[in-house]
Protein backbone atom coordinates (compact mmCIF):
# COMPACT_ATOMS: atom_id res chain seq x y z
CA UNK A 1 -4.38 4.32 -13.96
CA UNK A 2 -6.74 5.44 -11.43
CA UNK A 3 -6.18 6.04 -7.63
CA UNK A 4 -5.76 2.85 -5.51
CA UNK A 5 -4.20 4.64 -2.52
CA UNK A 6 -6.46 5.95 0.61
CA UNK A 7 -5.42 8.98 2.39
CA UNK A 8 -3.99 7.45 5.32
CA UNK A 9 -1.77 4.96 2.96
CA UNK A 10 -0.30 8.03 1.04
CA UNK A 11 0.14 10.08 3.99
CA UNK A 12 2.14 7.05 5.94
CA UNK A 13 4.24 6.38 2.69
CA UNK A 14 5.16 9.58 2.09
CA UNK A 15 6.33 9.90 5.77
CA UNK A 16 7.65 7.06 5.71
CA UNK A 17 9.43 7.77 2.04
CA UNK A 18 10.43 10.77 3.76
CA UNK A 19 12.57 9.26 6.68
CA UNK A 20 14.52 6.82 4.71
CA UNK A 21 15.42 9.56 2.48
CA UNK A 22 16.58 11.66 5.57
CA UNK A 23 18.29 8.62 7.28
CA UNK A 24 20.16 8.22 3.83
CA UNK A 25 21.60 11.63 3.59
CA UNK A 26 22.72 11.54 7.12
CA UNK A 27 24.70 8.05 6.19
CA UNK A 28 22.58 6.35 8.86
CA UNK A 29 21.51 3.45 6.22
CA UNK A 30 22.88 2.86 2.55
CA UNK A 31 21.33 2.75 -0.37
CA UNK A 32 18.00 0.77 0.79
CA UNK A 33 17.08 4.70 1.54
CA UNK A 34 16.62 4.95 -2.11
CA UNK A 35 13.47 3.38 -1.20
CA UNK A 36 12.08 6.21 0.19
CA UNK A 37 11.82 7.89 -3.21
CA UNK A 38 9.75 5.12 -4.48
CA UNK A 39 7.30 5.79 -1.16
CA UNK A 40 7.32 9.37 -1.48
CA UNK A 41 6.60 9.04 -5.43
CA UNK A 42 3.62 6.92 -4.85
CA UNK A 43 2.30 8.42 -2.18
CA UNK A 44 2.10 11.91 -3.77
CA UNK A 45 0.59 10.23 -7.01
CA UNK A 46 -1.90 8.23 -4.91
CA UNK A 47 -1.28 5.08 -6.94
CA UNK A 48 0.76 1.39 -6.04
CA UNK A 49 2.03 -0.58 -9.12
CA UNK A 50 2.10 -3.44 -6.58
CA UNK A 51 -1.41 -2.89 -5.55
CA UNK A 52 -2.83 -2.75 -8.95
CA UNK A 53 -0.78 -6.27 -9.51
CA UNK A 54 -2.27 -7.58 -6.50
CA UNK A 55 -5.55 -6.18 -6.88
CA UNK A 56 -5.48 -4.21 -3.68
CA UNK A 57 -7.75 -1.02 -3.10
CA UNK A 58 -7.05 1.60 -0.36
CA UNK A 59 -9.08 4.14 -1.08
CA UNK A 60 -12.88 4.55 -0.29
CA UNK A 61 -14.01 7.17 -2.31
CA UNK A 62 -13.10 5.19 -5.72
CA UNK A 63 -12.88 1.63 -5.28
CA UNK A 64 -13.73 0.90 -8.76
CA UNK A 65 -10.28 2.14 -9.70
């Protein structure tokens, strides 16, 4: 399980993870927030369980991985 996430991918999910979570708690959207724990989880581990499936590679420094 190596990195397939560039640093620009993490950094947008976890933003991204981030916001849903927010616009959750505030009751803005329902449970499709719970998404945004999935984004933020990835993100910080720098690796996609759909991109390995697909095959997709991110990240520059290590696209071997």
């Amino acid at each position: 399980m190596g990195i397939n996430e560039g640093d620009l991918d993490r950094t947008l999910r976890t933003i991204a993870g981030i916001v849903l979570l927010g616009l959750m708690y505030m009751g803005t959207i329902g449970l499709w927030g719970w998404l945004g724990l999935v984004l933020v989880v990835t993100g910080a581990a720098g690796w996609c369980p759909l991109y390995a499936a697909l095959g997709v590679n991110t990240c520059r420094a290590n696209p071997e991985t």
